[in-house]
Protein backbone atom coordinates (compact mmCIF):
# COMPACT_ATOMS: atom_id res chain seq x y z
CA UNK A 1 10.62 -42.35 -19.13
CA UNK A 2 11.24 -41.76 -15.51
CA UNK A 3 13.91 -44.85 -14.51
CA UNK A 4 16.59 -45.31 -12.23
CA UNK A 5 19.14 -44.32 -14.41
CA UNK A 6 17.04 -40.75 -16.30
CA UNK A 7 17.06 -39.89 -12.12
CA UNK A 8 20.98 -40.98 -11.79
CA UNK A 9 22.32 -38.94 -14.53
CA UNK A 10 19.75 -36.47 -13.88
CA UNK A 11 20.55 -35.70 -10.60
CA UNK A 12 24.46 -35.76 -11.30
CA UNK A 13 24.51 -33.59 -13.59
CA UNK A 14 22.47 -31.11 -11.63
CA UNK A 15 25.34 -31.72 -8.31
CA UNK A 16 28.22 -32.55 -10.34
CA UNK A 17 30.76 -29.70 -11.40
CA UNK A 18 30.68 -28.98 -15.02
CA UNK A 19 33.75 -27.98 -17.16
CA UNK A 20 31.50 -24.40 -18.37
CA UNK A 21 30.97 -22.75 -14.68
CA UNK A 22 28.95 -20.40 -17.19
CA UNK A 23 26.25 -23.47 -16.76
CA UNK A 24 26.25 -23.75 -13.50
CA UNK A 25 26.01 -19.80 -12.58
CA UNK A 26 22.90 -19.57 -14.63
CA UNK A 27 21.86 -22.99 -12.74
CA UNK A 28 21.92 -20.85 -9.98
CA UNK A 29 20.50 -17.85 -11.24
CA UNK A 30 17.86 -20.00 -12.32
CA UNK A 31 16.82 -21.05 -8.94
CA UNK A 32 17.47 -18.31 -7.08
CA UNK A 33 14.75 -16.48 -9.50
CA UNK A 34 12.14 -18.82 -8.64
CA UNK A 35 13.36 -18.56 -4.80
CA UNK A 36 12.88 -15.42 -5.59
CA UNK A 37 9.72 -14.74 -7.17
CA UNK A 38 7.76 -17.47 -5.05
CA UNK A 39 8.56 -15.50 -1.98
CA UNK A 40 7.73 -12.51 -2.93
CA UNK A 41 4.26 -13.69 -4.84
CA UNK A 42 3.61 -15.59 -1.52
CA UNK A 43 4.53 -12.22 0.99
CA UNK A 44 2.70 -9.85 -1.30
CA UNK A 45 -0.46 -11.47 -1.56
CA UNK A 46 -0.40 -12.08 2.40
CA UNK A 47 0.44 -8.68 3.53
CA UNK A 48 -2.58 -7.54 1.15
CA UNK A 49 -4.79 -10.43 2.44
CA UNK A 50 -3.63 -8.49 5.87
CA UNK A 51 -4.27 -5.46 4.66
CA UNK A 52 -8.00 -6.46 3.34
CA UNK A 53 -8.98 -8.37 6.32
CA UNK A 54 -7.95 -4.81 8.55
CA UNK A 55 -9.90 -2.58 6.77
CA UNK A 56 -12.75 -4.98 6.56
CA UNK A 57 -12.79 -5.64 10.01
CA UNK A 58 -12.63 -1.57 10.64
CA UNK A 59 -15.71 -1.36 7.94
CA UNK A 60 -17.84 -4.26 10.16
CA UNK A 61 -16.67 -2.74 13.33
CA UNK A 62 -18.68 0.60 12.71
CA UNK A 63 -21.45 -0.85 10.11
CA UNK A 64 -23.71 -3.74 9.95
CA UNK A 65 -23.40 -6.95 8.86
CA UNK A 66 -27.26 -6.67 7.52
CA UNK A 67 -30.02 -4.10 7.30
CA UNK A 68 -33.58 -4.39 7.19
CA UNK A 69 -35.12 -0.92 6.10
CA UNK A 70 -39.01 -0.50 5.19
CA UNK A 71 -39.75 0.48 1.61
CA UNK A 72 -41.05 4.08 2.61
CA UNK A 73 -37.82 5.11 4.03
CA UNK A 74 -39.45 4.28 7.54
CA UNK A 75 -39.73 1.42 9.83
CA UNK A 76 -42.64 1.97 12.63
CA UNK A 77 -42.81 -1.74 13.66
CA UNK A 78 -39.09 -2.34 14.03
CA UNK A 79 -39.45 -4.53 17.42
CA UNK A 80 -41.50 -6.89 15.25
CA UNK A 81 -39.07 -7.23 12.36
CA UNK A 82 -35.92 -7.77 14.23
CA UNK A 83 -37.90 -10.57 16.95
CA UNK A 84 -38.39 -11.78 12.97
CA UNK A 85 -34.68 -11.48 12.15
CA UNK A 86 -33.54 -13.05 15.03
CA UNK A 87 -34.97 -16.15 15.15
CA UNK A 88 -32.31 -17.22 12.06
CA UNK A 89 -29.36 -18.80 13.65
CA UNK A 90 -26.73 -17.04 12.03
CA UNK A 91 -28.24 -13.53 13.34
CA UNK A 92 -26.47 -12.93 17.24
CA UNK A 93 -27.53 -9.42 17.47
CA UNK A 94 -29.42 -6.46 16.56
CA UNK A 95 -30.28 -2.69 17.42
CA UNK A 96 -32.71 0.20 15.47
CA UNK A 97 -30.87 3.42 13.88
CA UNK A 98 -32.06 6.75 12.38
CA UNK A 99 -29.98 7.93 9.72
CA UNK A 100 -29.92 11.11 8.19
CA UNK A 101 -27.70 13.94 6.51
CA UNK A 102 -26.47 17.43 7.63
CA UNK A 103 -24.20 20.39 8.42
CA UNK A 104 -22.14 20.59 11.86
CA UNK A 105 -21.24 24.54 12.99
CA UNK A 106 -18.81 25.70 15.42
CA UNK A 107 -17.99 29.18 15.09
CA UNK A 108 -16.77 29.77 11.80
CA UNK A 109 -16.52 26.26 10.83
CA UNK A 110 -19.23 23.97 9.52
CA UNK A 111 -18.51 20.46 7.98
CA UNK A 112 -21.28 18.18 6.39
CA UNK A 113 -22.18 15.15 8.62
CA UNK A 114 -23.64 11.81 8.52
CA UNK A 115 -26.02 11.82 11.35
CA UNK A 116 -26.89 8.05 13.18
CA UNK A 117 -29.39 8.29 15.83
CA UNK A 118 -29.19 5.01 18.33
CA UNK A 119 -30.05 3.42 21.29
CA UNK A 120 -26.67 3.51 23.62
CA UNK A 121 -27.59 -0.11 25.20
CA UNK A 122 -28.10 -2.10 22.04
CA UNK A 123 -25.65 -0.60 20.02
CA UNK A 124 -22.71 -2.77 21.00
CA UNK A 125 -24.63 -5.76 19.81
CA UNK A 126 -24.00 -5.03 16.10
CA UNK A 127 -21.12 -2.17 16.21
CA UNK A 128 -17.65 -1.59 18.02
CA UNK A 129 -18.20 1.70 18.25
CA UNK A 130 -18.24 1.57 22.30
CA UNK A 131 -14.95 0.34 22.21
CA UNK A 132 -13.60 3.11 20.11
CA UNK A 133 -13.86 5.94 21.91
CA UNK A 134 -11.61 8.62 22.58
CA UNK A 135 -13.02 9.88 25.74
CA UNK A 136 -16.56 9.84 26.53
CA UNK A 137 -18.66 6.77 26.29
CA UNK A 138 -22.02 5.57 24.64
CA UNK A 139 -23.86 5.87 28.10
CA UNK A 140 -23.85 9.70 27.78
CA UNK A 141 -26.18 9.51 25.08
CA UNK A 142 -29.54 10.28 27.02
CA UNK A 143 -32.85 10.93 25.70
CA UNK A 144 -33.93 14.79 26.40
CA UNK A 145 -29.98 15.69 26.90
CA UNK A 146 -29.21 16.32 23.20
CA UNK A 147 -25.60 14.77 23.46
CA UNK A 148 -23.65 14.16 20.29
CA UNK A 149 -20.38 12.03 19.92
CA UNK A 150 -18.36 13.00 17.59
CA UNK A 151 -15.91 10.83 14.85
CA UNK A 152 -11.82 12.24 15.77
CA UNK A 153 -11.28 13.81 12.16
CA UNK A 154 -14.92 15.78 12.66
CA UNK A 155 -13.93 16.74 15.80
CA UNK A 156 -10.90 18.09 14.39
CA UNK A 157 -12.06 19.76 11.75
CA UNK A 158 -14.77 21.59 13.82
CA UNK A 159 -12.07 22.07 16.76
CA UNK A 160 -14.11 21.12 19.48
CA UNK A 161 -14.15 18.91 22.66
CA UNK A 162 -15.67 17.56 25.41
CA UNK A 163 -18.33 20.14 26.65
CA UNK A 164 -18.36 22.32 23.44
CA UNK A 165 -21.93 23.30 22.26
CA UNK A 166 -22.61 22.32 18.19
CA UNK A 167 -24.98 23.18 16.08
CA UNK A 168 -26.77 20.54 13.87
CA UNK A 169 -28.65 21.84 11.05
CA UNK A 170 -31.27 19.79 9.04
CA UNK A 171 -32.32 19.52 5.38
CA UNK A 172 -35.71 20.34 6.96
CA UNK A 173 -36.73 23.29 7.10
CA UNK A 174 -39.51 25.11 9.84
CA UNK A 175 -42.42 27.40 7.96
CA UNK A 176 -42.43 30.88 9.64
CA UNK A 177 -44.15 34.56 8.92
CA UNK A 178 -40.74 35.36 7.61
CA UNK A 179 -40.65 32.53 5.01
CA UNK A 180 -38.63 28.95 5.24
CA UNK A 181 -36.27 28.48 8.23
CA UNK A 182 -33.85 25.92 8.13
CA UNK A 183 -34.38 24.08 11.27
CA UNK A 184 -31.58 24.21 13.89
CA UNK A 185 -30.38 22.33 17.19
CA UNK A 186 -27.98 22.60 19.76
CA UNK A 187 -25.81 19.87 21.00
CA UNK A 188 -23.21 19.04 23.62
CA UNK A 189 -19.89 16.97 22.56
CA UNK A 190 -20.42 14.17 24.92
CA UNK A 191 -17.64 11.98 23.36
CA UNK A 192 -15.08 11.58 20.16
CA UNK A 193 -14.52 8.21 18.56
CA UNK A 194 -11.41 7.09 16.15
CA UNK A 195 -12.87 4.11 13.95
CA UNK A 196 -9.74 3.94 11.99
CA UNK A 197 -11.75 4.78 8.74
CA UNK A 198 -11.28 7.91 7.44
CA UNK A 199 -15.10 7.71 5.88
CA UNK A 200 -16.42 7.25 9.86
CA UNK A 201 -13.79 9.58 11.49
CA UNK A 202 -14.77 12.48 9.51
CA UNK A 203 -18.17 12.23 8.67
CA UNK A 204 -20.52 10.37 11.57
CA UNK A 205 -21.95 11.72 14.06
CA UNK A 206 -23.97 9.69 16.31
CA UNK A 207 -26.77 10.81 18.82
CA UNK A 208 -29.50 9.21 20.68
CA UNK A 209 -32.56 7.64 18.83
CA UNK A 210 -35.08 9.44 20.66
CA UNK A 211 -33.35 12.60 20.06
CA UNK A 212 -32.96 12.04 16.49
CA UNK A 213 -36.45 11.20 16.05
CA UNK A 214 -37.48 14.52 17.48
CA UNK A 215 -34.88 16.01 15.48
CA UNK A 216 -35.82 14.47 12.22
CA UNK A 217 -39.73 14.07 12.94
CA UNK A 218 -39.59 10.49 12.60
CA UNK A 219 -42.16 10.08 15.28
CA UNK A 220 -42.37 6.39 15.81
CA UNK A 221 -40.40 5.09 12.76
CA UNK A 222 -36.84 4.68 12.59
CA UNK A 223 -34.48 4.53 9.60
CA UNK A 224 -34.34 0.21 10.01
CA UNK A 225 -32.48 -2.27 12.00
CA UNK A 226 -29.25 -3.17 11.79
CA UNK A 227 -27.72 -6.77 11.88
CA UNK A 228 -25.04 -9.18 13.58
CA UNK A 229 -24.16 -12.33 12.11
CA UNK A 230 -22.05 -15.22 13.56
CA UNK A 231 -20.77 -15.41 9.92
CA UNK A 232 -20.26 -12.75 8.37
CA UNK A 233 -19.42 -14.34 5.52
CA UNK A 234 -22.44 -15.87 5.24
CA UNK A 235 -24.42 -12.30 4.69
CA UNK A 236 -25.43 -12.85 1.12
CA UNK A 237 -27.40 -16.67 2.36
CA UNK A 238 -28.37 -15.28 5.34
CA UNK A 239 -30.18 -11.99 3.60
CA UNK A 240 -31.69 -14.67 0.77
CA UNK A 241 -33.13 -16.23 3.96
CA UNK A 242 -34.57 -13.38 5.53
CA UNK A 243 -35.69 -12.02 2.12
CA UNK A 244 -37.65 -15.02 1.68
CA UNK A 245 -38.82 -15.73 5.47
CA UNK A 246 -39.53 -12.15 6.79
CA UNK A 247 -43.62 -11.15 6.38
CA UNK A 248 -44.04 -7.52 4.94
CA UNK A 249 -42.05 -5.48 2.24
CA UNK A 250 -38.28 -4.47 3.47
CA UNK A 251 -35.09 -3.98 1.94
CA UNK A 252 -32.47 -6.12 3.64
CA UNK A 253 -28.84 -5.69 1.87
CA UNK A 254 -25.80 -7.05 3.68
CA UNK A 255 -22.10 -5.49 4.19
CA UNK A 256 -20.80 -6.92 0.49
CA UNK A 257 -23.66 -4.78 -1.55
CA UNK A 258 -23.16 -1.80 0.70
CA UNK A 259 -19.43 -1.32 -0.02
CA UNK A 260 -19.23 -3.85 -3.07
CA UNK A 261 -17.42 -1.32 -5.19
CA UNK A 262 -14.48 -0.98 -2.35
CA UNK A 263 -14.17 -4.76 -1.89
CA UNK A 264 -14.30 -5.83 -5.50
CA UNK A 265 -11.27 -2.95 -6.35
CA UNK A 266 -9.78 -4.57 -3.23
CA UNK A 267 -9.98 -7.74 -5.22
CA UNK A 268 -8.90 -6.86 -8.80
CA UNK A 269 -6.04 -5.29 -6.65
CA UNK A 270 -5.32 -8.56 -5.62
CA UNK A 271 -5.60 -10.60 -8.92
CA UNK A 272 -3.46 -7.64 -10.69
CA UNK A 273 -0.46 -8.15 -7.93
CA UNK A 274 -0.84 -11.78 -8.19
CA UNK A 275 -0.10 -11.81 -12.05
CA UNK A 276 2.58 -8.82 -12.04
CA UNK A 277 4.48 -10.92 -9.41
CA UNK A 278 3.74 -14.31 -11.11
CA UNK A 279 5.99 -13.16 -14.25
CA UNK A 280 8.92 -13.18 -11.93
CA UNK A 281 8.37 -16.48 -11.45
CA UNK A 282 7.89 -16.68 -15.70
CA UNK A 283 11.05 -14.91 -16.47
CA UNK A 284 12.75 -17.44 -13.89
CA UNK A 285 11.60 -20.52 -15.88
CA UNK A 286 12.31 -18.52 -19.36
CA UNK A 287 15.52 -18.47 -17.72
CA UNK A 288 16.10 -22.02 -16.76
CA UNK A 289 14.67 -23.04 -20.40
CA UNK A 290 17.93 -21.66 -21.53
CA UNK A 291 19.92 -22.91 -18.94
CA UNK A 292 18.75 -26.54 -19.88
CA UNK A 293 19.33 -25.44 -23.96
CA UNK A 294 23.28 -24.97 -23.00
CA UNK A 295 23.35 -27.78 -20.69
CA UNK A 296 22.65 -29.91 -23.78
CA UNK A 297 24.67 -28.28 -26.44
CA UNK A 298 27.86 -29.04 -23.31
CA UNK A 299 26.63 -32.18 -22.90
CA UNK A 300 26.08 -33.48 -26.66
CA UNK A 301 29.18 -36.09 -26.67
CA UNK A 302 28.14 -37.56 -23.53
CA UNK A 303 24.26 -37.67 -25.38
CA UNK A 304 25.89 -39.57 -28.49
CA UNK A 305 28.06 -42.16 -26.17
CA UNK A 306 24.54 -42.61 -24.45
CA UNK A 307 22.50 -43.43 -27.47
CA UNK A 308 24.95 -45.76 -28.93
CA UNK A 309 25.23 -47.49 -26.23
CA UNK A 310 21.28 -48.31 -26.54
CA UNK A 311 19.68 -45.09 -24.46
CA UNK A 312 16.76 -44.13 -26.29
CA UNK A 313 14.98 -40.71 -27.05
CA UNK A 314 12.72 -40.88 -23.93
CA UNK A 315 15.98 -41.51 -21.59
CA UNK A 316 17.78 -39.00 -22.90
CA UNK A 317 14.56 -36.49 -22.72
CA UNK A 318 14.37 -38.04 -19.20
CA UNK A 319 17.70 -37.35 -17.90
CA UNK A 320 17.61 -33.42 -18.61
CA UNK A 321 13.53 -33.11 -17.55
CA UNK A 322 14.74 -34.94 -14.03
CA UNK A 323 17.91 -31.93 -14.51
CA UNK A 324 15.10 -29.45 -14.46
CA UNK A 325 12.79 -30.26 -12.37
CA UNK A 326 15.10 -30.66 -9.36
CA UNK A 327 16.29 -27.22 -10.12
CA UNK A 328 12.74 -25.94 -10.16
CA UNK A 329 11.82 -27.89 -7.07
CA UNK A 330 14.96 -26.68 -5.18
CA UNK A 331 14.05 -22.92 -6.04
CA UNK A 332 10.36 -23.69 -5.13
CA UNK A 333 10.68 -24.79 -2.17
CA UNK A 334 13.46 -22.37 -0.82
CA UNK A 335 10.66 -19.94 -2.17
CA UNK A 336 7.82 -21.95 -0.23
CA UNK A 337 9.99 -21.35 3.07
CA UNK A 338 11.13 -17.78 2.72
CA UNK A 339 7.59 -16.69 1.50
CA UNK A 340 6.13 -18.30 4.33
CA UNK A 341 8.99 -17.36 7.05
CA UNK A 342 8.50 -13.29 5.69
CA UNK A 343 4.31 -13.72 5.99
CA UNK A 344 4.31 -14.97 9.57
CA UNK A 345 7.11 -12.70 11.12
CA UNK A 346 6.68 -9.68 8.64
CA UNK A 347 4.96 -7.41 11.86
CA UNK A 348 8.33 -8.24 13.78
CA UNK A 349 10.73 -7.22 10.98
CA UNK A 350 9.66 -4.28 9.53
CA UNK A 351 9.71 -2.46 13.09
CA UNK A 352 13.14 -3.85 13.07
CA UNK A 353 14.43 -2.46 9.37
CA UNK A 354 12.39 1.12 10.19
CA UNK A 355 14.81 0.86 13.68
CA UNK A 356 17.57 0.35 11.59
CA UNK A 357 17.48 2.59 8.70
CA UNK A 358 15.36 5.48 10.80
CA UNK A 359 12.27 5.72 8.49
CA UNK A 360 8.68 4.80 9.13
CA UNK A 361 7.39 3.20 6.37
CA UNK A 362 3.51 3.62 6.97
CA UNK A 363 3.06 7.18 8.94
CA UNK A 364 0.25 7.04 11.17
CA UNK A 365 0.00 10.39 10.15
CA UNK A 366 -0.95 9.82 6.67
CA UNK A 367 -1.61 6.13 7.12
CA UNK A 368 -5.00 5.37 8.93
CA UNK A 369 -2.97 1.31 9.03
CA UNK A 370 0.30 2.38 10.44
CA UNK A 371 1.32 -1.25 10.64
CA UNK A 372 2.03 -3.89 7.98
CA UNK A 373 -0.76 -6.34 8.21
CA UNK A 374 -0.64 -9.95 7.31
CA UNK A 375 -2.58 -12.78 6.86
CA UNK A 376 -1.35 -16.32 5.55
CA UNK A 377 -3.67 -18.55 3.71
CA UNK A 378 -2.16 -21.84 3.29
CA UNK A 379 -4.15 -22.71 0.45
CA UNK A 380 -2.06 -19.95 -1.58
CA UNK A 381 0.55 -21.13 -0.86
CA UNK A 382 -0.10 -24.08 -2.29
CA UNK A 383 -1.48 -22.61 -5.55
CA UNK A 384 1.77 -20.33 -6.07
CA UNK A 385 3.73 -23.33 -5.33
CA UNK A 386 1.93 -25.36 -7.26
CA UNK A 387 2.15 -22.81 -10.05
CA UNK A 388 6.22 -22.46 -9.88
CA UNK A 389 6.43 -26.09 -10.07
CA UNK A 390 4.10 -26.80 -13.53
CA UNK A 391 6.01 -23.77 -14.82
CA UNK A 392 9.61 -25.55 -14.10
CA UNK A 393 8.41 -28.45 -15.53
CA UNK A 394 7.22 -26.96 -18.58
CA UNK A 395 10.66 -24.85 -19.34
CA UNK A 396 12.29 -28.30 -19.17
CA UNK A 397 10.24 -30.29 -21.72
CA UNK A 398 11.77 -27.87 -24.85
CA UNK A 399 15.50 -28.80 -23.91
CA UNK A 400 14.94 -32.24 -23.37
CA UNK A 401 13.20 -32.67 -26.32
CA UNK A 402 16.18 -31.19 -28.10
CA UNK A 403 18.28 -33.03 -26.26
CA UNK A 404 16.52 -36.03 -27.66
CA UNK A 405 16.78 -35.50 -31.13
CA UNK A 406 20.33 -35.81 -31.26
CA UNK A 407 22.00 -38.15 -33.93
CA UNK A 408 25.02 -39.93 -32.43
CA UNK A 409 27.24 -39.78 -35.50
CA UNK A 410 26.22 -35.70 -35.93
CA UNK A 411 27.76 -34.77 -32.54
CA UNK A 412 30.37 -37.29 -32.26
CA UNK A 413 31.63 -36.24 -35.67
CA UNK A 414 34.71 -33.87 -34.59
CA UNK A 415 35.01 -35.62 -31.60
C-alpha cells in the first residue's frame, strides 16, 4: 500500500498548489487545529500536574507521610513503636503528637481550633512546619511555659500577636460544687506560621507535648507517631509492611487515605480536562476528514488517469492516507513543540502577559497559589501525541477509501 509512488503523489499534493485555494485553507485549518488542540491538551494537563504536585507538597509539608495510632485512642509505648517503624528502610524520620479539638478566645473573638501537641526537636523530622514560620520559631515551645504558635489565618481571625495571652478551652470539662466547668488555659503566642493551606492556616494550633498532655490528661500516652518516608509514594507498601511487621494492635494509615477524597477529585479533575481538551483535537480530525473528502472530489480526473493507467485501489487509497497523515503529523508535532515550549517557560510568561495587560491573574489575596505551577511529564506527552496521531490517521482512512472506489469511465465521463 505504502510505495514510492502512494508517498510521491502523496506528498505533492499535500505541497503542491491546488487550483481550489478553498482546499488548501481548510488544509491549513486542519493543522493548525491539531497544533492547536495538542498544545493546549499538553499545557493544561501540566500546569494542573503543577498545580497538584504544589498543594500536595503543602499537604506533606504540615502532615505525615504515615501514622501509627493505638486502637484506644492512646499510645503509652510510643518510643517502642516508632524504634519498630524505623527499622523499614523507606521510613527516614519520625516524632510523637497529641491531637485534640477546641475553642481559641481573645476578647470577643473565639474560633474553633485543631490543637497538635509536639516535641519542638523532632518535629522537623516529619513536618516543614519549622520552616514556615512567620516570626517565632519551634524552640519557644517549652515544657511548663504554655507557649502556643499559631497558623496566620487563626492569628488573624483572633487578632493577636507575638506576646498576646489566649485562651484554650477543652471539650473536657472540671467537676466543681457549682456543677461542670469547662476546663480552661492560658497561653502565650510564641509564634505564627503560613503553611499555604488554608485548612492549616486557620485551624492548627500547635503547642508542646508535655503541655498538651497536661492539658488533655493524657498522662503518658500520646495521640501516635507520625511518619517520614524516603518515598512518599511508596506509603500504601510501606503501611502494608508495617501493618504486617509491627507487634501489637495500631492503626497505621498513610497521606493517600487521610486526604483520599481531595486527591481522587484532584484526579477526576484531571481525567475530565484531559477529555474536554482531547475533542479539540477530535473536531480537528472531523475537520481534516472533510478536507481529504474535497481533496478527492478535486482530484477525481487525476484518480481516473491513475487507474487506467494500472494504479490500483490500494494506491489510490495510499496516495490520499500518505495526504493525511503528513498533515496530521505536521499539526502534531508543531503541537508537540508549542505544548512543550508553553509547559517549561509558562512561570516566565504569565508574569510577563500580567506586566503587560496590568492584571494579576491568581491574587495572592484570594489565591493561597499565587503562581502558575507546572510540571511536565514526558510520558504525556507522548500519550497526547500519540493520541493526535491515531486520530489523523483514522480521519484519513474514510476519504481514501472513497477515493478508491472510483470508476475511471464515471469521472472521466464529462471530461
Amino acid at each position: 500500500m505504502f510505495k514510492p509512488l502512494q508517498f510521491y503523489i502523496g506528498l505533492r499534493y499535500t505541497r503542491a498548489k491546488r487550483r481550489n485555494h478553498y482546499i488548501s485553507f481548510i488544509t491549513l485549518i486542519s493543522m493548525l487545529g491539531i497544533a492547536v488542540g495538542v498544545t493546549a491538551l499538553i499545557t493544561v494537563i501540566s500546569v494542573m500536574n503543577g498545580f497538584e504536585k504544589e498543594l500536595r507538597e503543602r499537604i506533606l509539608g504540615m502532615t505525615a507521610h504515615a501514622t501509627i495510632q493505638g486502637q484506644g485512642g492512646g499510645l503509652s509505648d510510643w518510643q517502642a513503636v516508632a524504634k519498630s517503624a524505623s527499622q523499614h528502610p523507606e521510613v527516614i524520620g519520625y516524632a510523637p503528637y497529641i491531637k485534640a479539638e477546641g475553642m481559641l478566645s481573645f476578647g470577643q473573638q473565639v474560633n474553633g481550633t485543631l490543637i497538635r501537641g509536639i516535641i519542638p526537636s523532632e518535629e522537623p523530622a516529619v513536618s516543614e512546619v519549622g520552616e514556615k514560620m512567620l516570626f517565632g520559631d519551634l524552640a519557644s515551645l517549652q515544657p511548663g511555659d504554655f507557649g502556643i504558635i499559631l497558623g496566620k489565618d487563626l492569628a488573624r481571625a483572633l487578632g493577636v500577636f507575638e506576646g498576646d495571652k489566649v485562651t484554650l478551652i477543652v471539650p473536657q470539662a472540671n467537676v466543681t460544687p457549682a456543677g461542670l466547668m469547662p476546663r480552661l488555659r492560658r497561653f502565650t503566642v510564641v509564634g505564627v506560621f503560613e503553611a499555604g493551606m488554608y485548612e492549616y492556616d486557620s485551624t492548627l494550633a500547635l503547642i508542646n507535648i508535655e503541655d498538651a498532655a497536661k492539658l488533655f490528661r493524657m498522662g503518658d500516652q500520646v495521640t501516635g507517631v507520625r511518619l517520614k518516608l524516603e518515598n512518599m509514594f511508596q506509603s500504601q507498601e510501606v503501611t502494608r509492611d508495617l501493618i504486617a511487621n509491627t507487634p501489637g494492635e495500631y492503626y497505621i494509615s498513610d497521606w493517600t487515605t487521610q486526604h483520599a477524597n481531595f486527591f481522587r477529585a484532584v484526579k477526576i479533575e484531571k481525567i475530565t480536562m484531559f477529555v474536554i481538551l482531547s475533542l479539540i483535537i477530535a473536531v480537528a480530525a472531523f475537520n481534516l476528514v472533510s478536507t481529504l473528502v474535497m481533496a478527492v472530489v478535486d482530484k477525481e480526473a487525476d484518480i481516473a488517469i491513475l487507474r487506467t493507467l494500472g494504479a490500483t485501489p490500494m494506491t489510490v487509497m495510499g496516495i490520499f492516507v500518505v495526504q493525511g497523515a503528513v498533515i496530521g503529523i505536521i499539526g502534531t508535532l508543531l503541537g508537540t513543540l508549542g505544548g512543550v515550549t508553553l509547559a517549561l517557560n509558562i512561570d516566565n510568561i504569565i508574569p510577563a502577559l500580567e506586566q503587560l495587560f496590568g492584571v494579576k491573574f491568581l491574587s495572592a489575596e484570594v489565591y493561597y497559589i499565587s503562581e502558575l505551577p507546572s510540571d511536565l511529564h514526558w510520558d504525556q506527552v507522548f500519550t497526547i501525541s500519540s493520541m493526535a496521531l491515531m486520530l489523523s490517521l483514522l480521519a484519513t482512512l474514510y476519504p481514501a477509501w472513497r477515493g478508491s472506489r472510483i470508476q475511471p469511465a464515471e469521472a472521466l465521463r464529462y471530461e
